[in-house]
Protein backbone atom coordinates (compact mmCIF):
# COMPACT_ATOMS: atom_id res chain seq x y z
CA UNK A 1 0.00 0.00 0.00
CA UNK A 2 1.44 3.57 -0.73
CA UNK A 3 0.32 7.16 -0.43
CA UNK A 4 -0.01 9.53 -3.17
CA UNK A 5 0.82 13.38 -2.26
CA UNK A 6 0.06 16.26 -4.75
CA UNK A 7 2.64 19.37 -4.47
CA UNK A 8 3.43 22.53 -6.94
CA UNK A 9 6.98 23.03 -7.67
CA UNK A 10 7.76 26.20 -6.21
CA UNK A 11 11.35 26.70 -6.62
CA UNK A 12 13.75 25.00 -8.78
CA UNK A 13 17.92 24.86 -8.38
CA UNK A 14 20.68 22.45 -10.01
CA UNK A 15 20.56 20.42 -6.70
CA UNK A 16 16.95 21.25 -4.63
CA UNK A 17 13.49 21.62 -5.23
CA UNK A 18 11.32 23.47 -3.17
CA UNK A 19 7.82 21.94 -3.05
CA UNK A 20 4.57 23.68 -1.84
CA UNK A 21 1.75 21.27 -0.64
CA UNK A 22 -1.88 21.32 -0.39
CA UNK A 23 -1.93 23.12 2.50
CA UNK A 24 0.94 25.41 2.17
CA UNK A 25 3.46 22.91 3.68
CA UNK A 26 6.75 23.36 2.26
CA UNK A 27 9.59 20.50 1.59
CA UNK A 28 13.03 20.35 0.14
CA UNK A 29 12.98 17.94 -2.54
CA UNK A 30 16.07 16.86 -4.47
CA UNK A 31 15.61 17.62 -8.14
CA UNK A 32 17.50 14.80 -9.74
CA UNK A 33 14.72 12.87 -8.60
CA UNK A 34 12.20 14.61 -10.66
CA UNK A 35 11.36 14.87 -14.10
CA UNK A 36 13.57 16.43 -16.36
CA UNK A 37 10.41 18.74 -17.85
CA UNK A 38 9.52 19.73 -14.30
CA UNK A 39 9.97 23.91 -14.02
CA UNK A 40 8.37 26.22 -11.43
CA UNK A 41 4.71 25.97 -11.06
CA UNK A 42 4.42 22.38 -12.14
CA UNK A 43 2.51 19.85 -9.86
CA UNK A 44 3.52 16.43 -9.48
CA UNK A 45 2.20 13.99 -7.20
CA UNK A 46 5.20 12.04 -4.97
CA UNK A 47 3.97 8.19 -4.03
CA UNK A 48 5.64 6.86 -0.94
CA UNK A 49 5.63 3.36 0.20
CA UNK A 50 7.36 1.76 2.95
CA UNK A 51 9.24 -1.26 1.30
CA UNK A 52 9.22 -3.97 4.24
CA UNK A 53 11.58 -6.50 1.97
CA UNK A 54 14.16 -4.29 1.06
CA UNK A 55 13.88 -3.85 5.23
CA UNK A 56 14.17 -7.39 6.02
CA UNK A 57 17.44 -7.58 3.76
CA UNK A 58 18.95 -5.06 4.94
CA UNK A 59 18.55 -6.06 8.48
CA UNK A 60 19.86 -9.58 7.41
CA UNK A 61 22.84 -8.09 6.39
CA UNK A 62 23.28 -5.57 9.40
CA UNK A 63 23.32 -9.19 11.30
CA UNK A 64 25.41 -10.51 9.50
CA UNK A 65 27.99 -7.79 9.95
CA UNK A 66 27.76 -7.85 13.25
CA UNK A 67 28.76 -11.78 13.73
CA UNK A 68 31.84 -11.11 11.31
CA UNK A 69 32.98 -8.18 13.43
CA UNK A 70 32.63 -10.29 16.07
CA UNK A 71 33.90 -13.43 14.69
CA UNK A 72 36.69 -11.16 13.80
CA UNK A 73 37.63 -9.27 16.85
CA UNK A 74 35.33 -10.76 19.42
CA UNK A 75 35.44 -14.34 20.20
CA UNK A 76 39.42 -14.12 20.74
CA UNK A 77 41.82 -12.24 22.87
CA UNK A 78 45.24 -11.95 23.82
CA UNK A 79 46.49 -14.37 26.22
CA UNK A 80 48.66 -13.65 29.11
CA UNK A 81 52.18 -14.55 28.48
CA UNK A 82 53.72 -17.87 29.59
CA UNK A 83 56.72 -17.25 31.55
CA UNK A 84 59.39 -19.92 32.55
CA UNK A 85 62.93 -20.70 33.33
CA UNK A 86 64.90 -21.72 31.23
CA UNK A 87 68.40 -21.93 33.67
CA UNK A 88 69.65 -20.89 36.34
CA UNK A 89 73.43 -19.80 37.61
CA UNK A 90 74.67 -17.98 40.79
CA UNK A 91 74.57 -14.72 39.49
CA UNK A 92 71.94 -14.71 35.95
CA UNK A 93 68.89 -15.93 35.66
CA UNK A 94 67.61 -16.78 31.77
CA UNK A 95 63.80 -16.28 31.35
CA UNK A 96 61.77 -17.98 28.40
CA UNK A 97 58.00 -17.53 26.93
CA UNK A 98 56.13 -18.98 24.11
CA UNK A 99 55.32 -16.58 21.21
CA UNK A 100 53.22 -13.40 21.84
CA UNK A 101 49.04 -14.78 21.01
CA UNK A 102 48.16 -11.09 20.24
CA UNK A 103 44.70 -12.33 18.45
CA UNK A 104 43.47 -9.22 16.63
CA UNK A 105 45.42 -6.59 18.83
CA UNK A 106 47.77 -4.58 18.09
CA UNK A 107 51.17 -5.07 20.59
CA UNK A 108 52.05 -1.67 22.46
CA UNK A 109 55.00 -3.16 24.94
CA UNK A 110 56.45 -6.04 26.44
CA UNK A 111 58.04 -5.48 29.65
CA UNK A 112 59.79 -7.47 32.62
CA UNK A 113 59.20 -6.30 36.04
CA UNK A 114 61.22 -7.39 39.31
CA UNK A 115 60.94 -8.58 42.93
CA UNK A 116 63.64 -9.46 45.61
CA UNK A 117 63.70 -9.46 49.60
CA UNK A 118 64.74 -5.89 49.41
CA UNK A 119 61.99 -4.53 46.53
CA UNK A 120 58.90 -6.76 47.66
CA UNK A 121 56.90 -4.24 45.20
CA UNK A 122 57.85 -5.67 41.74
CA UNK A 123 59.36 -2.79 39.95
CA UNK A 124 59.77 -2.92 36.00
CA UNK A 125 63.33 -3.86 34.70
CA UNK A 126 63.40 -3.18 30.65
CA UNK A 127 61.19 -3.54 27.85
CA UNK A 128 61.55 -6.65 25.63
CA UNK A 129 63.33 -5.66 22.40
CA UNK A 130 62.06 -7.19 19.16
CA UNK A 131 58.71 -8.47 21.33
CA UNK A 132 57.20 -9.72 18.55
CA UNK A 133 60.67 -12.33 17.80
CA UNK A 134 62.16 -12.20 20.59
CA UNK A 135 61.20 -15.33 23.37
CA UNK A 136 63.78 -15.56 25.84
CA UNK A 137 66.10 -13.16 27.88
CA UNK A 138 68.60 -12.92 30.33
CA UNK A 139 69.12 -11.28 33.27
CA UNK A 140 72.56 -10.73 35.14
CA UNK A 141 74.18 -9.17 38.00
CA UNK A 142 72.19 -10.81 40.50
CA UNK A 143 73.14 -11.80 43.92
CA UNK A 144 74.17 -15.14 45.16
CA UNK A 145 72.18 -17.54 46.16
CA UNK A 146 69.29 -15.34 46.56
CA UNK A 147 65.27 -15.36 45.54
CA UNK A 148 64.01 -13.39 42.96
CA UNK A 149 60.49 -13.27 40.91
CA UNK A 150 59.91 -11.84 37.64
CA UNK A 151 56.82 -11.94 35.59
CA UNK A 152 56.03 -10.05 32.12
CA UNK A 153 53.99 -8.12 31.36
CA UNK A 154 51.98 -7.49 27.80
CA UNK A 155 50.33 -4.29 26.84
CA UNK A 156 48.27 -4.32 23.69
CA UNK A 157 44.92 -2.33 22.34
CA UNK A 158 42.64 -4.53 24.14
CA UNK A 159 44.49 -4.36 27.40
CA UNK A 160 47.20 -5.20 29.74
CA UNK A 161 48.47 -8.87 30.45
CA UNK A 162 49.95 -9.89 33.14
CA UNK A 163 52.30 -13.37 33.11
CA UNK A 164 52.47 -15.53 36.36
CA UNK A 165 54.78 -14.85 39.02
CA UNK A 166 58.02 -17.29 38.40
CA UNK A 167 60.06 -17.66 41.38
CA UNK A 168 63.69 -18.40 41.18
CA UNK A 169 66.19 -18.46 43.31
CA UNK A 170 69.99 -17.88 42.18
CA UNK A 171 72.84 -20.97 43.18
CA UNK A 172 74.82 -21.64 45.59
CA UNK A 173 78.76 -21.26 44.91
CA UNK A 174 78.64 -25.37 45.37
CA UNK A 175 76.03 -25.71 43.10
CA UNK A 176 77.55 -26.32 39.18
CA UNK A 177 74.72 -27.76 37.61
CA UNK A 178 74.06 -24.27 35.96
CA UNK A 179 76.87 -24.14 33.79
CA UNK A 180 76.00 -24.03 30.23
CA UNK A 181 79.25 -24.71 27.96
CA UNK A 182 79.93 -23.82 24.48
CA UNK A 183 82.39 -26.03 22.78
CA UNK A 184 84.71 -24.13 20.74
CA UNK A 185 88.31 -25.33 19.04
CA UNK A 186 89.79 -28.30 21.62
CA UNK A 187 93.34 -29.61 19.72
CA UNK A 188 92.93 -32.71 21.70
CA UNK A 189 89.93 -34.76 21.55
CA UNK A 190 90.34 -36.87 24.34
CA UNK A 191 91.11 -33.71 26.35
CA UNK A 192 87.40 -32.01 24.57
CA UNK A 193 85.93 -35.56 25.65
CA UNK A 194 86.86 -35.43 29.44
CA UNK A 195 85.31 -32.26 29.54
CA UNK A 196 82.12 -33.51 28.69
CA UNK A 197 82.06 -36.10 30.71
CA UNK A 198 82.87 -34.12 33.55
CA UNK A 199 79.96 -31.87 32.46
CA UNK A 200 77.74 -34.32 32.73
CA UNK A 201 78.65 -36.11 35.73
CA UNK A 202 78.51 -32.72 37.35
CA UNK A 203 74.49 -31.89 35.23
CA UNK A 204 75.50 -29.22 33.93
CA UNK A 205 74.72 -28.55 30.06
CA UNK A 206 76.87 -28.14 27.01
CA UNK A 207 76.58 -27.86 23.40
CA UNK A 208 78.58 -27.04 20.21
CA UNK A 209 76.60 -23.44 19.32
CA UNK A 210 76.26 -20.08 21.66
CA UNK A 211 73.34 -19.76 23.01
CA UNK A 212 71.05 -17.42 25.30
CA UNK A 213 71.66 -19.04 28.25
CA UNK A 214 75.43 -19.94 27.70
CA UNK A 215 77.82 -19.50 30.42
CA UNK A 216 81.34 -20.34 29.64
CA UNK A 217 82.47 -20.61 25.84
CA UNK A 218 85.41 -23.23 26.05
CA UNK A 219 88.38 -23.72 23.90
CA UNK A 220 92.17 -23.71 23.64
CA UNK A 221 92.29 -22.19 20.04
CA UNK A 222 90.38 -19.19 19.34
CA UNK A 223 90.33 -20.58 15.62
CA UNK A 224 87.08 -21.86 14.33
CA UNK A 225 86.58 -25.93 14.94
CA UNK A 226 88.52 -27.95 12.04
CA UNK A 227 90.72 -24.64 10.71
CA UNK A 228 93.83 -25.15 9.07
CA UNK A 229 96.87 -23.07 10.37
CA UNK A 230 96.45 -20.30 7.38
CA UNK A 231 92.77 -19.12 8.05
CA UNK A 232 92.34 -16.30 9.82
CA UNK A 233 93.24 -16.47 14.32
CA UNK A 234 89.96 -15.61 15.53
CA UNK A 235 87.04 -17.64 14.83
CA UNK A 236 83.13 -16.62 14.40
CA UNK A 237 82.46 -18.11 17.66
CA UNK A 238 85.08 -16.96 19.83
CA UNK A 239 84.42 -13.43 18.42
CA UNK A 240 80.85 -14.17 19.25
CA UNK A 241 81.98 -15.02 22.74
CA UNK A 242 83.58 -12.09 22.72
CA UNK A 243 80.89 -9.93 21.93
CA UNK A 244 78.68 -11.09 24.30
CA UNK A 245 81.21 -10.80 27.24
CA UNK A 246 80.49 -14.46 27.54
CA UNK A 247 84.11 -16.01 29.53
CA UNK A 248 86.64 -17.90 26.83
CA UNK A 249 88.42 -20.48 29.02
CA UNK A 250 90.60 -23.62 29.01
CA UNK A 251 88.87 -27.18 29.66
CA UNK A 252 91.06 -27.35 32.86
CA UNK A 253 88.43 -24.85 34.07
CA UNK A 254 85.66 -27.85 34.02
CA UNK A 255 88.27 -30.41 35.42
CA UNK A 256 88.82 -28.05 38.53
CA UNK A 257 84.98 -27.35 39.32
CA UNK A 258 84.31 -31.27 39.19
CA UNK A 259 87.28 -31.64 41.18
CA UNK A 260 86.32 -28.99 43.70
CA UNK A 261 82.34 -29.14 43.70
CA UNK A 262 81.95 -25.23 43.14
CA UNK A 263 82.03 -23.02 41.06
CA UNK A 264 85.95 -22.01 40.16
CA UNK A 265 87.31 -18.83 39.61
CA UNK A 266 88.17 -18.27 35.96
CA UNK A 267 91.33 -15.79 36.06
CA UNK A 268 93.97 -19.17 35.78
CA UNK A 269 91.99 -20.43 32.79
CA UNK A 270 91.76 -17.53 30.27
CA UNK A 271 92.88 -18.67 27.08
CA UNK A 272 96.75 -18.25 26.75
CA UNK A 273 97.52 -18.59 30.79
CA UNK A 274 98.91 -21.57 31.80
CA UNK A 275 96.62 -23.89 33.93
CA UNK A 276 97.27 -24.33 37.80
């Protein structure tokens, strides 16, 4: 059902019409809609009709928008970060977390807050670099045998997330098993050997590449492993080593702290002193 309405075309411009009614009602009309031999004083008659199935489509798609949006950016959300240790020595402690679940957010920070017997309040240490990459860091200078608790925490544009509480407490001078060796360039095999078996009667960890969470790089040739005399004195491990400030030392140095149970001060074993 529609209504018919009868108006006189009062005004005409490029763009509006101005429309005078039966009973002197006025309306703005646009003129593309009207005839093109409409001019002032001509009546036309405007039907309107409400047009219920154009309604009911466009209200089925209105829905349907609104479960994509929310299938989109609704039924997921970030998740809180999941922190861990990944080792432990007497004075570093190496954190690790599976990659950032960000779900439709957008990542703002990643940060690492603090807590020891002397800061209960956990105070913020850094921000992550590289948050998006980056799942694992370390974090020196601490005291000796000591407790400490760190937990991350993830700021993104549908909020802030806060990672568990991991307590950790740093070793014991007598406690080795959180030395983490890099083999470098050993001339004597049997001598690289013994080393490793020393590492592992002791449980500590070794293995042929730097890593985060490596201690001690040990060689007796700053050469890369397998060099021949003419290549260059300084290998791309030992100058990663370097770079790091990760300590170069002898395999005497693991021979002494099996031999003493502790941890063994590394001044005698520098590559190119002589072992005690």
């Amino acid at each position: 059902m529609s209504d018919s309405y009868t108006f006189t075309v009062g005004k005409l411009d490029a763009g509006m019409a101005i429309l005078i009614g039966e009973r002197a009602s006025l309306i703005e009309f646009p003129s593309l809609l009207l005839p093109p031999d409409v001019a002032a004083g001509s009546i036309v008659n405007i039907s309107v009709r409400r047009n219920e199935t154009q309604e009911r489509t466009r209200r089925r798609e209105f829905e349907q928008l609104q479960q994509d949006i929310l299938g989109a950016f609704g039924s997921e959300r970030p998740l809180p970060p999941a922190l861990r240790v990944r080792n432990v020595t007497q004075t570093s402690v190496t954190l690790e977390w599976d990659k950032l679940q960000l779900a439709s957010a957008s990542l703002l920070s990643l940060d690492i807050y603090r807590s020891d017997r002397f800061t209960p309040q956990p105070r913020r240490l850094a921000a992550i670099p590289n948050p998006r990459t980056n799942t694992s860091t370390k974090l020196s200078g601490l005291d000796v045998d000591a407790e400490f608790g760190f937990h991350l925490v993830l700021s993104t544009t549908a909020g802030v997330y806060t990672s568990p509480v991991v307590k950790v407490r740093t070793h014991k001078m007598t406690d080795v098993h959180g030395i983490s060796v890099c083999f470098g360039h050993v001339s004597n095999p049997a001598l690289e050997k013994a080393a490793r078996e020393h590492l592992d009667a002791m449980g500590a960890r070794y293995a042929d590449k730097i890593a985060i969470e490596t201690t001690h790089y040990v060689c007796d040739d700053p050469r890369n492993r397998g060099d021949p005399n003419g290549r260059p004195q300084q290998g791309t491990m030992w100058l990663k080593a370097q770079q790091l400030s990760i300590p170069v030392v002898q395999p005497q140095w693991v021979f002494a702290c099996k031999e003493q149970g502790r941890m063994v001060p590394i001044a005698s074993f520098y590559l190119g002193q002589e072992p005690p």
